[in-house]
C-alpha atoms as a PDB file:
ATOM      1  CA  UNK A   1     -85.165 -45.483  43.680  1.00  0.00           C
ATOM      2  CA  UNK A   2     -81.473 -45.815  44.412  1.00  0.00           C
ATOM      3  CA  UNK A   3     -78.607 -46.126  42.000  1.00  0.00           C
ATOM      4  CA  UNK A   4     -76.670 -49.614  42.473  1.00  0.00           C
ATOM      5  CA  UNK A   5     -73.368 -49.260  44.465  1.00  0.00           C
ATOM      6  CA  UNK A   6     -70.957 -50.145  41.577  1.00  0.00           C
ATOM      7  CA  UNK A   7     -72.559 -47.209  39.338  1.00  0.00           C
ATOM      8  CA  UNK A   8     -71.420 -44.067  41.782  1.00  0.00           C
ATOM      9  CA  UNK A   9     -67.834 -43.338  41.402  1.00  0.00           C
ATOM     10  CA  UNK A  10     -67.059 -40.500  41.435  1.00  0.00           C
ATOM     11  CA  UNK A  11     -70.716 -39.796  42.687  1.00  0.00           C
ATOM     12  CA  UNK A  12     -72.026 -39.866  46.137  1.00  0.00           C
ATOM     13  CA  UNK A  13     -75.443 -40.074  47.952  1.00  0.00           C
ATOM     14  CA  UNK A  14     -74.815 -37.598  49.837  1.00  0.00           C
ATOM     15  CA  UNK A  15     -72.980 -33.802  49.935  1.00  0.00           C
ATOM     16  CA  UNK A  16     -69.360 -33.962  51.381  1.00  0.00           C
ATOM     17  CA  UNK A  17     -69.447 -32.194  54.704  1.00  0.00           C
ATOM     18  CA  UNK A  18     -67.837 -29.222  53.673  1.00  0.00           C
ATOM     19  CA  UNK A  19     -70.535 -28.273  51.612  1.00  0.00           C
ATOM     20  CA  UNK A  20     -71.797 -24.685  52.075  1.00  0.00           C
ATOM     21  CA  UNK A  21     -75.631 -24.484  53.447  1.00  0.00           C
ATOM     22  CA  UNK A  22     -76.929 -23.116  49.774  1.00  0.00           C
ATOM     23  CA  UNK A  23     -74.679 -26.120  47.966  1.00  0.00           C
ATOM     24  CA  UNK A  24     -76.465 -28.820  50.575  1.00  0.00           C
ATOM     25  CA  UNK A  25     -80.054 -27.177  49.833  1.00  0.00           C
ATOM     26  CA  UNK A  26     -79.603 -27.082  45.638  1.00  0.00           C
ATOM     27  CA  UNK A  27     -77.368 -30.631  45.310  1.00  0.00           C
ATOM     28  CA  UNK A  28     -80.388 -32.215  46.856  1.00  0.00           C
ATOM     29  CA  UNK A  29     -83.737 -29.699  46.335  1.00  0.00           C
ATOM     30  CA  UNK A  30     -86.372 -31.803  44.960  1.00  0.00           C
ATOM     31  CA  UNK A  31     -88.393 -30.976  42.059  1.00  0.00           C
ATOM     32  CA  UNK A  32     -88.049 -29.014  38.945  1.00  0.00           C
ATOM     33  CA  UNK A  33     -84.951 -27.230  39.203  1.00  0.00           C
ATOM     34  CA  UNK A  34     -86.136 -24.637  36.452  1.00  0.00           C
ATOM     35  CA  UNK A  35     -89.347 -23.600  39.343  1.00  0.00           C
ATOM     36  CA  UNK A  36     -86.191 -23.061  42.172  1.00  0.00           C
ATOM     37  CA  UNK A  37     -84.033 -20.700  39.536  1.00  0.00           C
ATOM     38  CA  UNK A  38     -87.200 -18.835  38.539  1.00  0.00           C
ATOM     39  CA  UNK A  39     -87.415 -17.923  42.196  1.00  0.00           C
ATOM     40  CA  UNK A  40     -84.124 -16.187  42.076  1.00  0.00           C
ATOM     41  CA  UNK A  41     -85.046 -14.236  38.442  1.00  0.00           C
ATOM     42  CA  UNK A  42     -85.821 -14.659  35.000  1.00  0.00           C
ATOM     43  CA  UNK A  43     -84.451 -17.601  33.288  1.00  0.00           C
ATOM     44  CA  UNK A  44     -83.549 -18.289  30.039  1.00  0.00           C
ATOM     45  CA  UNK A  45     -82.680 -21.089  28.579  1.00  0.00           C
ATOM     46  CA  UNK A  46     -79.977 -22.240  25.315  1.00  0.00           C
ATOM     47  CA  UNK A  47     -79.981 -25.263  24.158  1.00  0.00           C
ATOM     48  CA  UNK A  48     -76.315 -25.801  23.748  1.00  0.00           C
ATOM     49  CA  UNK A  49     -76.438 -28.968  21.494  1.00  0.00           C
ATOM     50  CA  UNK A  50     -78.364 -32.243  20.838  1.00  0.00           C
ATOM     51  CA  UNK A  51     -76.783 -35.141  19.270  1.00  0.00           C
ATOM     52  CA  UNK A  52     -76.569 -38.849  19.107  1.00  0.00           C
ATOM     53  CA  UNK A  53     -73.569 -40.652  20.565  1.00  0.00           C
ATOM     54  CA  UNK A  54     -72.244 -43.909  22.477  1.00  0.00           C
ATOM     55  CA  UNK A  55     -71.883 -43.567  26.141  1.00  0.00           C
ATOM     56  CA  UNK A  56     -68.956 -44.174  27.840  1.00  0.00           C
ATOM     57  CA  UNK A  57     -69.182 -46.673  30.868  1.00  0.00           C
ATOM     58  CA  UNK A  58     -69.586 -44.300  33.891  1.00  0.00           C
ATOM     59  CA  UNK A  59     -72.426 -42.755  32.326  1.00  0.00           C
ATOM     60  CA  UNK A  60     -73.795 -45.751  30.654  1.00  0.00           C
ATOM     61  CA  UNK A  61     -73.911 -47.554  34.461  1.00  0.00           C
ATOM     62  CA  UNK A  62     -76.033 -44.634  35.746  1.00  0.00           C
ATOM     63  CA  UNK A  63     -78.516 -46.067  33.652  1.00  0.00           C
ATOM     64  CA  UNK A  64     -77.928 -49.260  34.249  1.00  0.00           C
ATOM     65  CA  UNK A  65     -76.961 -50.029  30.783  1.00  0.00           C
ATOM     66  CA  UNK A  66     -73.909 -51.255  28.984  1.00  0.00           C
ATOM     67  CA  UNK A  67     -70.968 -49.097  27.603  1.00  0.00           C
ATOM     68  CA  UNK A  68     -71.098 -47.995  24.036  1.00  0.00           C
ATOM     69  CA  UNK A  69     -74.798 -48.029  24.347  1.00  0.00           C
ATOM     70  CA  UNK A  70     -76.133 -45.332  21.848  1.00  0.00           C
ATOM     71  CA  UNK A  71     -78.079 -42.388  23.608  1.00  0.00           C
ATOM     72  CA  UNK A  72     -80.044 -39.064  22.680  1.00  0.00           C
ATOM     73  CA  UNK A  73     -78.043 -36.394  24.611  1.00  0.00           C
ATOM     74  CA  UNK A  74     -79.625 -32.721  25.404  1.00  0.00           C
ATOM     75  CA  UNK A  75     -77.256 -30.237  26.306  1.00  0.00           C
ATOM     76  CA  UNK A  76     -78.639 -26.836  27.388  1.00  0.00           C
ATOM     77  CA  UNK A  77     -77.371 -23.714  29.347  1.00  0.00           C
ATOM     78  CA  UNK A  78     -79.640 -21.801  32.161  1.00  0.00           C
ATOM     79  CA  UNK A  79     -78.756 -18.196  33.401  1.00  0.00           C
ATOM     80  CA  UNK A  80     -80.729 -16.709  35.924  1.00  0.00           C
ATOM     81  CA  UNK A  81     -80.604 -12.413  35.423  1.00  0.00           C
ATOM     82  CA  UNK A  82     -78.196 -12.724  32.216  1.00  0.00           C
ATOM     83  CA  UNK A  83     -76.065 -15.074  34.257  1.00  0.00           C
ATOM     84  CA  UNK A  84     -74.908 -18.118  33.652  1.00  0.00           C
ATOM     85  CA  UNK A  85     -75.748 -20.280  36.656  1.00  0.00           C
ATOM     86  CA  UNK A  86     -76.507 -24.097  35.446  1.00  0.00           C
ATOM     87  CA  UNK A  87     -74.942 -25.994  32.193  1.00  0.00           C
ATOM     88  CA  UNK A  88     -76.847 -29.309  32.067  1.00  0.00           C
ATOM     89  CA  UNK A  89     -76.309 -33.244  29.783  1.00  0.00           C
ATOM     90  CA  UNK A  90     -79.377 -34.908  29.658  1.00  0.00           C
ATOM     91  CA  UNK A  91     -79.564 -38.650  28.210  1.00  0.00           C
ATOM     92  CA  UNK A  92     -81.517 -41.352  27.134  1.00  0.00           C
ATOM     93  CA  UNK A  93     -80.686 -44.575  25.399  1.00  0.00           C
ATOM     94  CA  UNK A  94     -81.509 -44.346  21.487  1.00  0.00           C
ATOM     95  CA  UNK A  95     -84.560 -46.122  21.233  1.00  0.00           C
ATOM     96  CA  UNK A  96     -86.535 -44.698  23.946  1.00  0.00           C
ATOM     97  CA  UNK A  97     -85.820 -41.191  22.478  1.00  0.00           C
ATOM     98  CA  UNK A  98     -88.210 -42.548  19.505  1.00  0.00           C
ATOM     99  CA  UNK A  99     -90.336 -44.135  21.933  1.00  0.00           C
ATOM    100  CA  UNK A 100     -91.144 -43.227  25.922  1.00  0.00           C
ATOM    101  CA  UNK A 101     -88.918 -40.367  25.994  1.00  0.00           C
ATOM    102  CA  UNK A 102     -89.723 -38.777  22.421  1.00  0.00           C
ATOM    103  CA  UNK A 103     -90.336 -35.485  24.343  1.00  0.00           C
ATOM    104  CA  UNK A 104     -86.784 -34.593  24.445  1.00  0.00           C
ATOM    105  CA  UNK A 105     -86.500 -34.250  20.823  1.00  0.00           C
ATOM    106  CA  UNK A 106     -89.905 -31.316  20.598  1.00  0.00           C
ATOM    107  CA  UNK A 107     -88.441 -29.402  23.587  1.00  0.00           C
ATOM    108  CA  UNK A 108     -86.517 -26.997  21.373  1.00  0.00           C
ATOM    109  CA  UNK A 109     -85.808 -24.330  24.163  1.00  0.00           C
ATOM    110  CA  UNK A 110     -88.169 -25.673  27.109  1.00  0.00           C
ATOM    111  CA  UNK A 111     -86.743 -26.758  30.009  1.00  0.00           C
ATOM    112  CA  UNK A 112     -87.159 -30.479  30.171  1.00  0.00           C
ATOM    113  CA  UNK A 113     -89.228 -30.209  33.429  1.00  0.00           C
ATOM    114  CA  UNK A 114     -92.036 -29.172  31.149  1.00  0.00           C
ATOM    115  CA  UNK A 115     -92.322 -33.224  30.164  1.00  0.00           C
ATOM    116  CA  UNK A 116     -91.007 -35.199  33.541  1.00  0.00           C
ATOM    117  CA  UNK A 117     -93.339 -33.048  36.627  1.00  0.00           C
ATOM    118  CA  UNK A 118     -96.714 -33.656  34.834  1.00  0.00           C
ATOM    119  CA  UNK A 119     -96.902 -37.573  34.560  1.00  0.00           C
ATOM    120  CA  UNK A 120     -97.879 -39.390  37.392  1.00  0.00           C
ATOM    121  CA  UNK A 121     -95.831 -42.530  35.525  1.00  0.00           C
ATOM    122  CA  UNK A 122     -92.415 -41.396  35.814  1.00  0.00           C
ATOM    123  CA  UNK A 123     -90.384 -41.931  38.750  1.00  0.00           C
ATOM    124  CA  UNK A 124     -87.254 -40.166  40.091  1.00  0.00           C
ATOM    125  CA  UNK A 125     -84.028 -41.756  41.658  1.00  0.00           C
ATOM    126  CA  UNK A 126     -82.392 -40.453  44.473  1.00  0.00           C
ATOM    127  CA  UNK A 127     -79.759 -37.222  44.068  1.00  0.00           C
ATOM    128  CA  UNK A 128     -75.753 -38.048  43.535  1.00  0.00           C
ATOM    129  CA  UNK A 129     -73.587 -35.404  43.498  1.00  0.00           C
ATOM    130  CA  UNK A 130     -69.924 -34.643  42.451  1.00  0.00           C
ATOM    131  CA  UNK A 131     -66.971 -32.595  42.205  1.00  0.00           C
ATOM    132  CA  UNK A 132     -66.607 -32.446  38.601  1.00  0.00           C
ATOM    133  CA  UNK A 133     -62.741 -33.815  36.747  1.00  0.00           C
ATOM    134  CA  UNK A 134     -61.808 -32.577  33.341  1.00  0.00           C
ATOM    135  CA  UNK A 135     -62.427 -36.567  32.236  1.00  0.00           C
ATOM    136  CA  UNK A 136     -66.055 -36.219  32.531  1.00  0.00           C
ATOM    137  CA  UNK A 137     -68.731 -35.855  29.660  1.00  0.00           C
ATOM    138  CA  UNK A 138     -70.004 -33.546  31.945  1.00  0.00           C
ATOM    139  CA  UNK A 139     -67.661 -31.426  32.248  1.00  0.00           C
ATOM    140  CA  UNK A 140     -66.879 -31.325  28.027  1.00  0.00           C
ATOM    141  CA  UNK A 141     -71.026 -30.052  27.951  1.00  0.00           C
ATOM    142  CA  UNK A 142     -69.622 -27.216  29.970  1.00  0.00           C
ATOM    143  CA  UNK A 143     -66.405 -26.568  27.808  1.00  0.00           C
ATOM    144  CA  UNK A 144     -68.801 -26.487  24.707  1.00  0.00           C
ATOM    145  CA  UNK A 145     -71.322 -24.258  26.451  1.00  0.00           C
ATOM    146  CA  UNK A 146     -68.854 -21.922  26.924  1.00  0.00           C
ATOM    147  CA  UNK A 147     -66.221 -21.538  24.374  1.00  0.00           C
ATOM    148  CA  UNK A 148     -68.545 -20.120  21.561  1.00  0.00           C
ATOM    149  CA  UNK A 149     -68.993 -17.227  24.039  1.00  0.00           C
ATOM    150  CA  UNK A 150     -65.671 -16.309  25.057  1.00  0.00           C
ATOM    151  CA  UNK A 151     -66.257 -17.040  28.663  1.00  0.00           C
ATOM    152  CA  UNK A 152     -63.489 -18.534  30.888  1.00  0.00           C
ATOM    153  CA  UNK A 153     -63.949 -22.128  31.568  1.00  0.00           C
ATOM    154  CA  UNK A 154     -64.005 -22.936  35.460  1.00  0.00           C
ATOM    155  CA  UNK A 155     -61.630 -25.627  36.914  1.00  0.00           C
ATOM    156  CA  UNK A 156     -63.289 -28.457  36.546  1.00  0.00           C
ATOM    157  CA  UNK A 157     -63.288 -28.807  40.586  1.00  0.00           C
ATOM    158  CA  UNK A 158     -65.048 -26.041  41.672  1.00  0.00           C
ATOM    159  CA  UNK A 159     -67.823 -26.733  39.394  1.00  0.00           C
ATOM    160  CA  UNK A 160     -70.973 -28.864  41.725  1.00  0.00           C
ATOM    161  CA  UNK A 161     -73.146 -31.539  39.770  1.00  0.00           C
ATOM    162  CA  UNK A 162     -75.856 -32.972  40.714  1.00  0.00           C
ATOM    163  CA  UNK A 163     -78.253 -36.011  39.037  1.00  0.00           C
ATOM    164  CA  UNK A 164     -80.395 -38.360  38.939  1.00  0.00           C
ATOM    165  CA  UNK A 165     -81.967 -40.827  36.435  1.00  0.00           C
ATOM    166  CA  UNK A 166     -85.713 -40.499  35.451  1.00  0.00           C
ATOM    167  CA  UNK A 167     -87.887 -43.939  35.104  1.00  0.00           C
ATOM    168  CA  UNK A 168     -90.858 -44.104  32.539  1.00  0.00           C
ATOM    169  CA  UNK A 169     -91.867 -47.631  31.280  1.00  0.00           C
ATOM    170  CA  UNK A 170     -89.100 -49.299  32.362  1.00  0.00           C
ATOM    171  CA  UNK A 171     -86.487 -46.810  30.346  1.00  0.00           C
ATOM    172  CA  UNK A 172     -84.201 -44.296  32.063  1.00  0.00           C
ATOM    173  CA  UNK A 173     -83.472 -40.123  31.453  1.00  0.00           C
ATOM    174  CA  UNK A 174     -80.474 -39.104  33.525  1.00  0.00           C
ATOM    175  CA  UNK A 175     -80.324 -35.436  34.122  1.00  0.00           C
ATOM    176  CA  UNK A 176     -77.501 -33.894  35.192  1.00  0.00           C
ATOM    177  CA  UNK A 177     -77.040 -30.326  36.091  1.00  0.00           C
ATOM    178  CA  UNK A 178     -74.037 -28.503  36.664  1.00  0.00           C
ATOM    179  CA  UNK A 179     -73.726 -25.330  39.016  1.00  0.00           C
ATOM    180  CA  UNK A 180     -71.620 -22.330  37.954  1.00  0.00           C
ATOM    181  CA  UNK A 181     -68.988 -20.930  40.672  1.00  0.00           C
ATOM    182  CA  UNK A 182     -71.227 -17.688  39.368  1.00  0.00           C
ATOM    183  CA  UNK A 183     -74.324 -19.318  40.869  1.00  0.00           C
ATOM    184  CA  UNK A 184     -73.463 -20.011  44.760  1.00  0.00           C
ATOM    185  CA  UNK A 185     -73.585 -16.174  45.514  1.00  0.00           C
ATOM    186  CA  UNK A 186     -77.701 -15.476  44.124  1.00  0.00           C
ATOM    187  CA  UNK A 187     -78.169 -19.329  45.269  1.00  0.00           C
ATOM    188  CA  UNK A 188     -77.699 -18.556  48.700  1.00  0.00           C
ATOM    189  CA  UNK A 189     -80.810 -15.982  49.117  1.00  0.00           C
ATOM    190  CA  UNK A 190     -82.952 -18.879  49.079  1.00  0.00           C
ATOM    191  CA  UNK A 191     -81.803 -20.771  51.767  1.00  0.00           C
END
């Protein structure tokens, strides 16, 4: 599945050239992301927030929906070793948070691959990926994720993103996940 050409900007199909090896491999790895950090450690997992709220229009063209549409959004942090490596914004309009995707509201501290790798009805997109800007929702999940803390926020810039949009019954689940500076150093054993 691919995402429609108007719908990308500031996203792109594929890694900028100057990628590093380890960025290329995790921007694009297939599959649960939460199997590929468990290779690297033990992984635990916050849920930062969930909350109902309108979308604005870059995210609400992801999936392929109007702006303002109301969405269930899942905001959770994953550190690998203590170690924070990914912050991720998962979202879904409304409606199919009641309905097809009612999952997302029982995970409580599960990673959300527990509900999307074990249905044989649910179809992935392709992979965008991104610089991150301060403007982003995206990057706001990753000021709130870390400000209760203490820890320093990155530049929005040197933080990598990745997503893609999740299909069940004709209703979408973006997923995006969002690598920590942190991350690239323990990412780069696997590749």
């Amino acid at each position: 599945m691919k995402f429609p050409s108007s719908t990308k900007k500031p996203w792109y199909e594929h890694v900028h050239p100057s990628a590093t090896p380890a960025q290329k491999y995790w921007l694009h790895r297939p599959g649960a992301l939460t199997g590929g950090l468990r290779r690297l450690g033990k992984v635990d997992l916050e849920v930062v927030s969930e909350y109902a709220c309108r979308l604005n229009p870059q995210e609400a063209a992801l999936i392929q929906k109007p702006p303002g549409t109301l969405a269930w959004i899942r905001e959770v942090s994953m550190a690998v070793d203590g170690i924070r490596c990914v912050i991720a914004r998962s979202f879904t309009p409304l409606p199919a948070s009641h309905s097809v995707w009612q999952g997302i509201r029982r995970l409580r501290s599960r990673p959300l691959a527990d509900m999307l790798y074990n249905d044989a009805q649910i179809q992935r997109s392709a992979f965008l990926s991104c610089r991150l800007n301060r403007g982003m929702s995206f990057f706001r999940t990753i000021e709130r994720a870390l400000n209760p803390s203490g820890e320093p926020v990155p530049q929005a810039q040197q933080i990598l993103s990745r997503c893609s949009v999740f299909w069940r019954h004709g209703q979408p689940l973006l997923v995006a996940e969002s690598f920590m500076p942190a991350f690239w150093a323990r990412g780069a054993t696997l590749v």
